[in-house]
PDB file of N, CA and C in Angstrom:
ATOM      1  N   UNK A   1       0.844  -1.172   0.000  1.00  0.00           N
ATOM      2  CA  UNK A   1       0.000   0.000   0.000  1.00  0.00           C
ATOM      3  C   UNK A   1       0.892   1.238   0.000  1.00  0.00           C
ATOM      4  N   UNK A   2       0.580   2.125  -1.015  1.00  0.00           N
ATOM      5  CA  UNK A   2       1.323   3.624  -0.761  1.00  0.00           C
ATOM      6  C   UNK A   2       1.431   4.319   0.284  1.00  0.00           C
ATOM      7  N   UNK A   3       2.414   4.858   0.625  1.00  0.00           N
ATOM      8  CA  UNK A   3       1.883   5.760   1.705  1.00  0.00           C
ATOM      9  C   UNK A   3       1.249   7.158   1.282  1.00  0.00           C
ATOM     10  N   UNK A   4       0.859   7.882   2.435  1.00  0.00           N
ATOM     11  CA  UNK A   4      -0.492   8.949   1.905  1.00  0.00           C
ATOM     12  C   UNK A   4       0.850  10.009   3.472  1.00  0.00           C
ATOM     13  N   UNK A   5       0.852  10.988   2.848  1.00  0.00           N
ATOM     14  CA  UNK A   5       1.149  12.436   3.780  1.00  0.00           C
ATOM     15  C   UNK A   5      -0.243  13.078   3.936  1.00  0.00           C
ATOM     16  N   UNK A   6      -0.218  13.300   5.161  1.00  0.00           N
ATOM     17  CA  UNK A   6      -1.187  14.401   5.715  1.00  0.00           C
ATOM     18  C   UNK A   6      -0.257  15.765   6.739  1.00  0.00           C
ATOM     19  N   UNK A   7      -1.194  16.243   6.618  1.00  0.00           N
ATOM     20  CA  UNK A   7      -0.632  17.865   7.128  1.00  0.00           C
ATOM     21  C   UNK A   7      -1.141  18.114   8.097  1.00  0.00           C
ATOM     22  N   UNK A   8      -0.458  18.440   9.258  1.00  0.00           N
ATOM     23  CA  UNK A   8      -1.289  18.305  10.948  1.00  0.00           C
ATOM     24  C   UNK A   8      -0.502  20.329  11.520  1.00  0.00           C
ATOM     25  N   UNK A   9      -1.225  21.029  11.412  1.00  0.00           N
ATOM     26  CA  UNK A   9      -0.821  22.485  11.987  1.00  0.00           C
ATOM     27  C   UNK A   9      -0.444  22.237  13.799  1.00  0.00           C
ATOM     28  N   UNK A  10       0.798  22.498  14.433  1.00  0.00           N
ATOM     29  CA  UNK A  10       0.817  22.791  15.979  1.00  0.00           C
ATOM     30  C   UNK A  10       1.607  24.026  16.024  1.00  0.00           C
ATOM     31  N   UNK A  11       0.760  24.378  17.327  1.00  0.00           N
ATOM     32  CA  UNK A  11       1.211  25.804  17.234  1.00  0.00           C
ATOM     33  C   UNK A  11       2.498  25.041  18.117  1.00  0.00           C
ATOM     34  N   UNK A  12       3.465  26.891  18.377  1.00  0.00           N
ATOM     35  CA  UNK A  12       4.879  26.938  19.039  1.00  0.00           C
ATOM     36  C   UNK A  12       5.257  26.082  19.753  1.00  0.00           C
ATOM     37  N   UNK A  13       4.455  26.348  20.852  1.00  0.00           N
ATOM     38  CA  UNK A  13       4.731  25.847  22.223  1.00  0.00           C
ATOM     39  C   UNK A  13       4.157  24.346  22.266  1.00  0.00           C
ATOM     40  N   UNK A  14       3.216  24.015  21.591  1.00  0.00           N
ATOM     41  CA  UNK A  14       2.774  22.497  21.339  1.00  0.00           C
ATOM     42  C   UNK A  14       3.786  21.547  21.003  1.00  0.00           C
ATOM     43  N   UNK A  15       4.833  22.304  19.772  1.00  0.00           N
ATOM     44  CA  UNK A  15       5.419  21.519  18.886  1.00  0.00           C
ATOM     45  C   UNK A  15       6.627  21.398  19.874  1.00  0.00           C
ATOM     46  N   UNK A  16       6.867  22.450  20.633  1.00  0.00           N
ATOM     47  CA  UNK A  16       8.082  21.922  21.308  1.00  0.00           C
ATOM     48  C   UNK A  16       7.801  21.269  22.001  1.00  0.00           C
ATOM     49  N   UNK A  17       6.954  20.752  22.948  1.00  0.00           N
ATOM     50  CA  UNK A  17       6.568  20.244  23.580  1.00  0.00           C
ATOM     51  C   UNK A  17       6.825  18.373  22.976  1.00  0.00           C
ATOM     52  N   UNK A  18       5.755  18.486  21.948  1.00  0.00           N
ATOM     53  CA  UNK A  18       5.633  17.076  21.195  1.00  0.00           C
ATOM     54  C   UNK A  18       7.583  16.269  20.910  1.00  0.00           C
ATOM     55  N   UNK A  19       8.179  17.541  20.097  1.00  0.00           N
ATOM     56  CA  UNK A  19       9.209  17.522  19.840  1.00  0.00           C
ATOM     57  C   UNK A  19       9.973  16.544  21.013  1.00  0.00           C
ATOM     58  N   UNK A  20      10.066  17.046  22.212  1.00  0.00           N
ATOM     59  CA  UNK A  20      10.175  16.781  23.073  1.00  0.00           C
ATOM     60  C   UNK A  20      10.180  15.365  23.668  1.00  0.00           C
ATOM     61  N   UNK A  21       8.912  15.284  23.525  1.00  0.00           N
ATOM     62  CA  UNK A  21       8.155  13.892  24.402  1.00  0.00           C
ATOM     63  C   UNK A  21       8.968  12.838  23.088  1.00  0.00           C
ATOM     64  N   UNK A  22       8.340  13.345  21.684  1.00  0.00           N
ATOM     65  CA  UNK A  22       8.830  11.912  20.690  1.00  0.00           C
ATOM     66  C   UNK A  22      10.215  11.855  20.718  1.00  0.00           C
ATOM     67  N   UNK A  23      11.339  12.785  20.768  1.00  0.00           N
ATOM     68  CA  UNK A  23      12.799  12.376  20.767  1.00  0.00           C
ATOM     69  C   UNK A  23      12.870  11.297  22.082  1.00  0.00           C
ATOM     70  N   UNK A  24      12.470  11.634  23.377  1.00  0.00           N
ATOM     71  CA  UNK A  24      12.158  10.700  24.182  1.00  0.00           C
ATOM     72  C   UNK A  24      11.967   9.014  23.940  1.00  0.00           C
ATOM     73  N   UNK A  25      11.301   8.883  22.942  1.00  0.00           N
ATOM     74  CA  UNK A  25      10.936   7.610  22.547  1.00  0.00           C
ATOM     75  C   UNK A  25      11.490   7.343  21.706  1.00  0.00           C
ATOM     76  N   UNK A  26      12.330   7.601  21.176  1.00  0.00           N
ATOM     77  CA  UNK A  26      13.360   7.953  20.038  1.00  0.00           C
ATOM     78  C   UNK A  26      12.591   7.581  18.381  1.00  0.00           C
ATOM     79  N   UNK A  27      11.471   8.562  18.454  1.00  0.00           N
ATOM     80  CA  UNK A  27      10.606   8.649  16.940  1.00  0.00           C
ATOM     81  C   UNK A  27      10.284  10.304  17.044  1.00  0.00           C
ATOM     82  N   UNK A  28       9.185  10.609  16.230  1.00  0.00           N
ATOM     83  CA  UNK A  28       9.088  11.830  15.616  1.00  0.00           C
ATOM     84  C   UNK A  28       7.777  12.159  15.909  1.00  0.00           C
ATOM     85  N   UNK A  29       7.370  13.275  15.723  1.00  0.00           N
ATOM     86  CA  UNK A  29       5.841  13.883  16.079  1.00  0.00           C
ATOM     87  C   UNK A  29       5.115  13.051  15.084  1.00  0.00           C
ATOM     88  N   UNK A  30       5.714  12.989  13.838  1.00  0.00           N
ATOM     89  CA  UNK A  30       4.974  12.299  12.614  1.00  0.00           C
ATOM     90  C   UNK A  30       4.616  10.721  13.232  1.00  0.00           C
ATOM     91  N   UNK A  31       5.871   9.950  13.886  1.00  0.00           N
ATOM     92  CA  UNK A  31       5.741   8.891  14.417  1.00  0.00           C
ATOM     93  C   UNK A  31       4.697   8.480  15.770  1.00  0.00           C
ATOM     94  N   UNK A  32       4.882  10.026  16.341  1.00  0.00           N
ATOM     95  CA  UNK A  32       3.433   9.672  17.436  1.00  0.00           C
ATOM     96  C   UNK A  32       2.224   9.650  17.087  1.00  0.00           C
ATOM     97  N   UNK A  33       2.015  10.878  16.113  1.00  0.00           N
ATOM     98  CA  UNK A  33       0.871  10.433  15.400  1.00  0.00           C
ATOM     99  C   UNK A  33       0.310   9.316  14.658  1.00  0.00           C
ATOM    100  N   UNK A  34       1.382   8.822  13.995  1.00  0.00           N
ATOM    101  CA  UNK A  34       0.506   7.549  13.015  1.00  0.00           C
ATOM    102  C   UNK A  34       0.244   6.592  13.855  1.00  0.00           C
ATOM    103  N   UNK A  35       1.642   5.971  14.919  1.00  0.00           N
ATOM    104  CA  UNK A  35       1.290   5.018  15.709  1.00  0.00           C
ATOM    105  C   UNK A  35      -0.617   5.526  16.389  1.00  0.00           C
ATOM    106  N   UNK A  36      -0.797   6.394  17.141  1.00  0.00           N
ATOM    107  CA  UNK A  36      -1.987   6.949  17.475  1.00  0.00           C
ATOM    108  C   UNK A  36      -3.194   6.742  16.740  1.00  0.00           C
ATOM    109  N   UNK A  37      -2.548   7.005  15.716  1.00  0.00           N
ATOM    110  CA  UNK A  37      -3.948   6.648  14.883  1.00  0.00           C
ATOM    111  C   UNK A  37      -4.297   5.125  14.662  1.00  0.00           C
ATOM    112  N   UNK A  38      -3.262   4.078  14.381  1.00  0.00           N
ATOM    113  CA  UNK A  38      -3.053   3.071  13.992  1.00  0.00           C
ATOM    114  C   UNK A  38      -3.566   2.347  15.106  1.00  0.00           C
ATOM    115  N   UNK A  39      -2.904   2.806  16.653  1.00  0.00           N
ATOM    116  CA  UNK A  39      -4.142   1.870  17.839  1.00  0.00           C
ATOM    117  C   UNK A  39      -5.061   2.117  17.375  1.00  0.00           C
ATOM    118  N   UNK A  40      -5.644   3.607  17.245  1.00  0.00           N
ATOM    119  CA  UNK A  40      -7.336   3.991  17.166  1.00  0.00           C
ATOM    120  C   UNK A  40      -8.233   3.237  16.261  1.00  0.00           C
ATOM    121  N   UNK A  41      -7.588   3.040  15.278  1.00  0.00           N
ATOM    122  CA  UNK A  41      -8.508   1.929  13.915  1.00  0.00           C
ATOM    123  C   UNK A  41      -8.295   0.562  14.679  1.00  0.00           C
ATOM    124  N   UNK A  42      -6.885   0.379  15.043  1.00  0.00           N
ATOM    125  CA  UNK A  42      -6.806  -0.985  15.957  1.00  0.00           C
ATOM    126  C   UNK A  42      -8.385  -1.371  16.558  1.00  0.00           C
ATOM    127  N   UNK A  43      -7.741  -0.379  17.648  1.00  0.00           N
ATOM    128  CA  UNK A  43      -9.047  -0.413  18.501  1.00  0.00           C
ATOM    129  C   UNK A  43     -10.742  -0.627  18.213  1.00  0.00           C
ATOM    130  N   UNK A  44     -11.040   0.155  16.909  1.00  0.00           N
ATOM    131  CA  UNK A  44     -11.948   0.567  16.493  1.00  0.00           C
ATOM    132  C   UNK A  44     -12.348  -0.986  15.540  1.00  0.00           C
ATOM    133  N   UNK A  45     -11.577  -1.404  15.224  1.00  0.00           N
ATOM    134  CA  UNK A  45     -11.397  -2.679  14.151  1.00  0.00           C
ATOM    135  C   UNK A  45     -12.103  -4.353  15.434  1.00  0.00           C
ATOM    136  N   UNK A  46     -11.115  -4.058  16.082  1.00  0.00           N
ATOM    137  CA  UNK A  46     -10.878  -5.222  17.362  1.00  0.00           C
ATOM    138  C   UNK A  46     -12.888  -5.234  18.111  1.00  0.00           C
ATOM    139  N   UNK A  47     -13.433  -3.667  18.240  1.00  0.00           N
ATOM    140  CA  UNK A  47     -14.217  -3.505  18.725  1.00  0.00           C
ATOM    141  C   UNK A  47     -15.464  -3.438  18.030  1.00  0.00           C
ATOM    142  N   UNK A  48     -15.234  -3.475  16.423  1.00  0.00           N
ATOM    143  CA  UNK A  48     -16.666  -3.976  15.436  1.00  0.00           C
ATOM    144  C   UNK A  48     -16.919  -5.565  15.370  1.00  0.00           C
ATOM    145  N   UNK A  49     -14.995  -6.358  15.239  1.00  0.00           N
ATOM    146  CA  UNK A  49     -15.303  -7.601  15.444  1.00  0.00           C
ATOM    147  C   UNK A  49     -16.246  -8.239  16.562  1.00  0.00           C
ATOM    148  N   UNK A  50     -15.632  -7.663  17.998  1.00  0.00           N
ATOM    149  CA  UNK A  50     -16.456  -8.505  19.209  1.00  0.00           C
ATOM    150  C   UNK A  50     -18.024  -8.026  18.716  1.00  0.00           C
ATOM    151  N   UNK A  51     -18.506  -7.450  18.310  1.00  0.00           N
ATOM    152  CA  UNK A  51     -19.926  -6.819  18.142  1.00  0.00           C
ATOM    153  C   UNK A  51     -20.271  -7.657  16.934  1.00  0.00           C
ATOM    154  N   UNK A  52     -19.929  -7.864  16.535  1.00  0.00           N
ATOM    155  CA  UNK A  52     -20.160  -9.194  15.003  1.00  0.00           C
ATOM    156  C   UNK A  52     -20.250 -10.759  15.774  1.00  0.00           C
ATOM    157  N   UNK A  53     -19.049 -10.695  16.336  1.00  0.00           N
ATOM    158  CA  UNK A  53     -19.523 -11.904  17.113  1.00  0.00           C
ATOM    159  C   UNK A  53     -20.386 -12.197  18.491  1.00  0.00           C
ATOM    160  N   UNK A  54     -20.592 -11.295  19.162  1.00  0.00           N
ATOM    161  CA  UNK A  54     -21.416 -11.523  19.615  1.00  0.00           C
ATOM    162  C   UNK A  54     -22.909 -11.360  19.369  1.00  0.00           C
ATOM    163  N   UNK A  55     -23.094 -10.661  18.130  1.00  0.00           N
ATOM    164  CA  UNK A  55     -24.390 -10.773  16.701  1.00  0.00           C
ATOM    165  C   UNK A  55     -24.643 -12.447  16.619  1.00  0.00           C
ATOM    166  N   UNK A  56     -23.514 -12.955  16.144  1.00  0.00           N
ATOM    167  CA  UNK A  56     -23.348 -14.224  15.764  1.00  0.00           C
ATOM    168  C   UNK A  56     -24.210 -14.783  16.435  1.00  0.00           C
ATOM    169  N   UNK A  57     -23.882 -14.969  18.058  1.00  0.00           N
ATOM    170  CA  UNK A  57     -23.960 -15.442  19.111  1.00  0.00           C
ATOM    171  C   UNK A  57     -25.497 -15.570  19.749  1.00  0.00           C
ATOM    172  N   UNK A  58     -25.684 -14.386  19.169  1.00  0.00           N
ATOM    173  CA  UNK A  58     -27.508 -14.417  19.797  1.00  0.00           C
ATOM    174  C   UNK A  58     -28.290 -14.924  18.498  1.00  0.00           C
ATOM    175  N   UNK A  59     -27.646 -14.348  17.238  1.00  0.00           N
ATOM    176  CA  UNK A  59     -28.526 -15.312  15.943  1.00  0.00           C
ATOM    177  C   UNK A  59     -28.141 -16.830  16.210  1.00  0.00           C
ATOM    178  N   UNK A  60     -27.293 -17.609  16.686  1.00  0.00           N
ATOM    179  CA  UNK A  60     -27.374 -18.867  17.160  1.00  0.00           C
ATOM    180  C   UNK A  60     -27.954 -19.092  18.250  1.00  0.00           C
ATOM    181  N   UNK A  61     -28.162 -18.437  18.871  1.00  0.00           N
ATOM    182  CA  UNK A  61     -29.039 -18.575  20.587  1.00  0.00           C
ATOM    183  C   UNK A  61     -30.701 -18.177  20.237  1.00  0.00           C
ATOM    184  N   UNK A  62     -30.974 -18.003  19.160  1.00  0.00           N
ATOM    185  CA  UNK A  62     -32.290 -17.457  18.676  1.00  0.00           C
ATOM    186  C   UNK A  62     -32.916 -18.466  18.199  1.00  0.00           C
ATOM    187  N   UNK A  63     -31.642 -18.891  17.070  1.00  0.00           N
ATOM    188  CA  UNK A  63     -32.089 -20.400  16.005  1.00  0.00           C
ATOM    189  C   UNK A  63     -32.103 -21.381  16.841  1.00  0.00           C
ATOM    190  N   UNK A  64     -31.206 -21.509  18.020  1.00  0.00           N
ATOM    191  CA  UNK A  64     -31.543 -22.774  19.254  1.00  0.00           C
ATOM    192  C   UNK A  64     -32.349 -22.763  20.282  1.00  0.00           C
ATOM    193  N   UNK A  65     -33.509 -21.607  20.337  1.00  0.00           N
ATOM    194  CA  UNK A  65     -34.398 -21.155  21.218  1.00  0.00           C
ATOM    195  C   UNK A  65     -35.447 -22.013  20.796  1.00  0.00           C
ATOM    196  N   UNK A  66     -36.298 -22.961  21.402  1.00  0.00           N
ATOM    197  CA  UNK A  66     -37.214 -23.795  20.923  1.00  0.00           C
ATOM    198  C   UNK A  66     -38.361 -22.655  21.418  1.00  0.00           C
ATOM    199  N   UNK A  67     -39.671 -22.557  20.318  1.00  0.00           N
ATOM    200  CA  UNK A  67     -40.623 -21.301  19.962  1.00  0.00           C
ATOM    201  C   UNK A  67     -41.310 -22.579  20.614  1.00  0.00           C
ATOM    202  N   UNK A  68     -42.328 -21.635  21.456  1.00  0.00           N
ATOM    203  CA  UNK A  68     -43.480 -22.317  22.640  1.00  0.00           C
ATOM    204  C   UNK A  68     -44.854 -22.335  21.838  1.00  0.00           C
TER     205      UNK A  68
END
Protein backbone atom coordinates (compact mmCIF):
# COMPACT_ATOMS: atom_id res chain seq x y z
CA UNK A 1 0.00 0.00 0.00
CA UNK A 2 1.32 3.62 -0.76
CA UNK A 3 1.88 5.76 1.71
CA UNK A 4 -0.49 8.95 1.90
CA UNK A 5 1.15 12.44 3.78
CA UNK A 6 -1.19 14.40 5.72
CA UNK A 7 -0.63 17.87 7.13
CA UNK A 8 -1.29 18.30 10.95
CA UNK A 9 -0.82 22.48 11.99
CA UNK A 10 0.82 22.79 15.98
CA UNK A 11 1.21 25.80 17.23
CA UNK A 12 4.88 26.94 19.04
CA UNK A 13 4.73 25.85 22.22
CA UNK A 14 2.77 22.50 21.34
CA UNK A 15 5.42 21.52 18.89
CA UNK A 16 8.08 21.92 21.31
CA UNK A 17 6.57 20.24 23.58
CA UNK A 18 5.63 17.08 21.19
CA UNK A 19 9.21 17.52 19.84
CA UNK A 20 10.17 16.78 23.07
CA UNK A 21 8.16 13.89 24.40
CA UNK A 22 8.83 11.91 20.69
CA UNK A 23 12.80 12.38 20.77
CA UNK A 24 12.16 10.70 24.18
CA UNK A 25 10.94 7.61 22.55
CA UNK A 26 13.36 7.95 20.04
CA UNK A 27 10.61 8.65 16.94
CA UNK A 28 9.09 11.83 15.62
CA UNK A 29 5.84 13.88 16.08
CA UNK A 30 4.97 12.30 12.61
CA UNK A 31 5.74 8.89 14.42
CA UNK A 32 3.43 9.67 17.44
CA UNK A 33 0.87 10.43 15.40
CA UNK A 34 0.51 7.55 13.01
CA UNK A 35 1.29 5.02 15.71
CA UNK A 36 -1.99 6.95 17.47
CA UNK A 37 -3.95 6.65 14.88
CA UNK A 38 -3.05 3.07 13.99
CA UNK A 39 -4.14 1.87 17.84
CA UNK A 40 -7.34 3.99 17.17
CA UNK A 41 -8.51 1.93 13.92
CA UNK A 42 -6.81 -0.99 15.96
CA UNK A 43 -9.05 -0.41 18.50
CA UNK A 44 -11.95 0.57 16.49
CA UNK A 45 -11.40 -2.68 14.15
CA UNK A 46 -10.88 -5.22 17.36
CA UNK A 47 -14.22 -3.51 18.72
CA UNK A 48 -16.67 -3.98 15.44
CA UNK A 49 -15.30 -7.60 15.44
CA UNK A 50 -16.46 -8.50 19.21
CA UNK A 51 -19.93 -6.82 18.14
CA UNK A 52 -20.16 -9.19 15.00
CA UNK A 53 -19.52 -11.90 17.11
CA UNK A 54 -21.42 -11.52 19.61
CA UNK A 55 -24.39 -10.77 16.70
CA UNK A 56 -23.35 -14.22 15.76
CA UNK A 57 -23.96 -15.44 19.11
CA UNK A 58 -27.51 -14.42 19.80
CA UNK A 59 -28.53 -15.31 15.94
CA UNK A 60 -27.37 -18.87 17.16
CA UNK A 61 -29.04 -18.58 20.59
CA UNK A 62 -32.29 -17.46 18.68
CA UNK A 63 -32.09 -20.40 16.00
CA UNK A 64 -31.54 -22.77 19.25
CA UNK A 65 -34.40 -21.15 21.22
CA UNK A 66 -37.21 -23.79 20.92
CA UNK A 67 -40.62 -21.30 19.96
CA UNK A 68 -43.48 -22.32 22.64
Amino acid sequence: MASRRIMVTIDGPSHAVLKSYAARRNTTIGGLVKDYLMRIAESEQRALEARERIRAMNRKLKQDDPQP
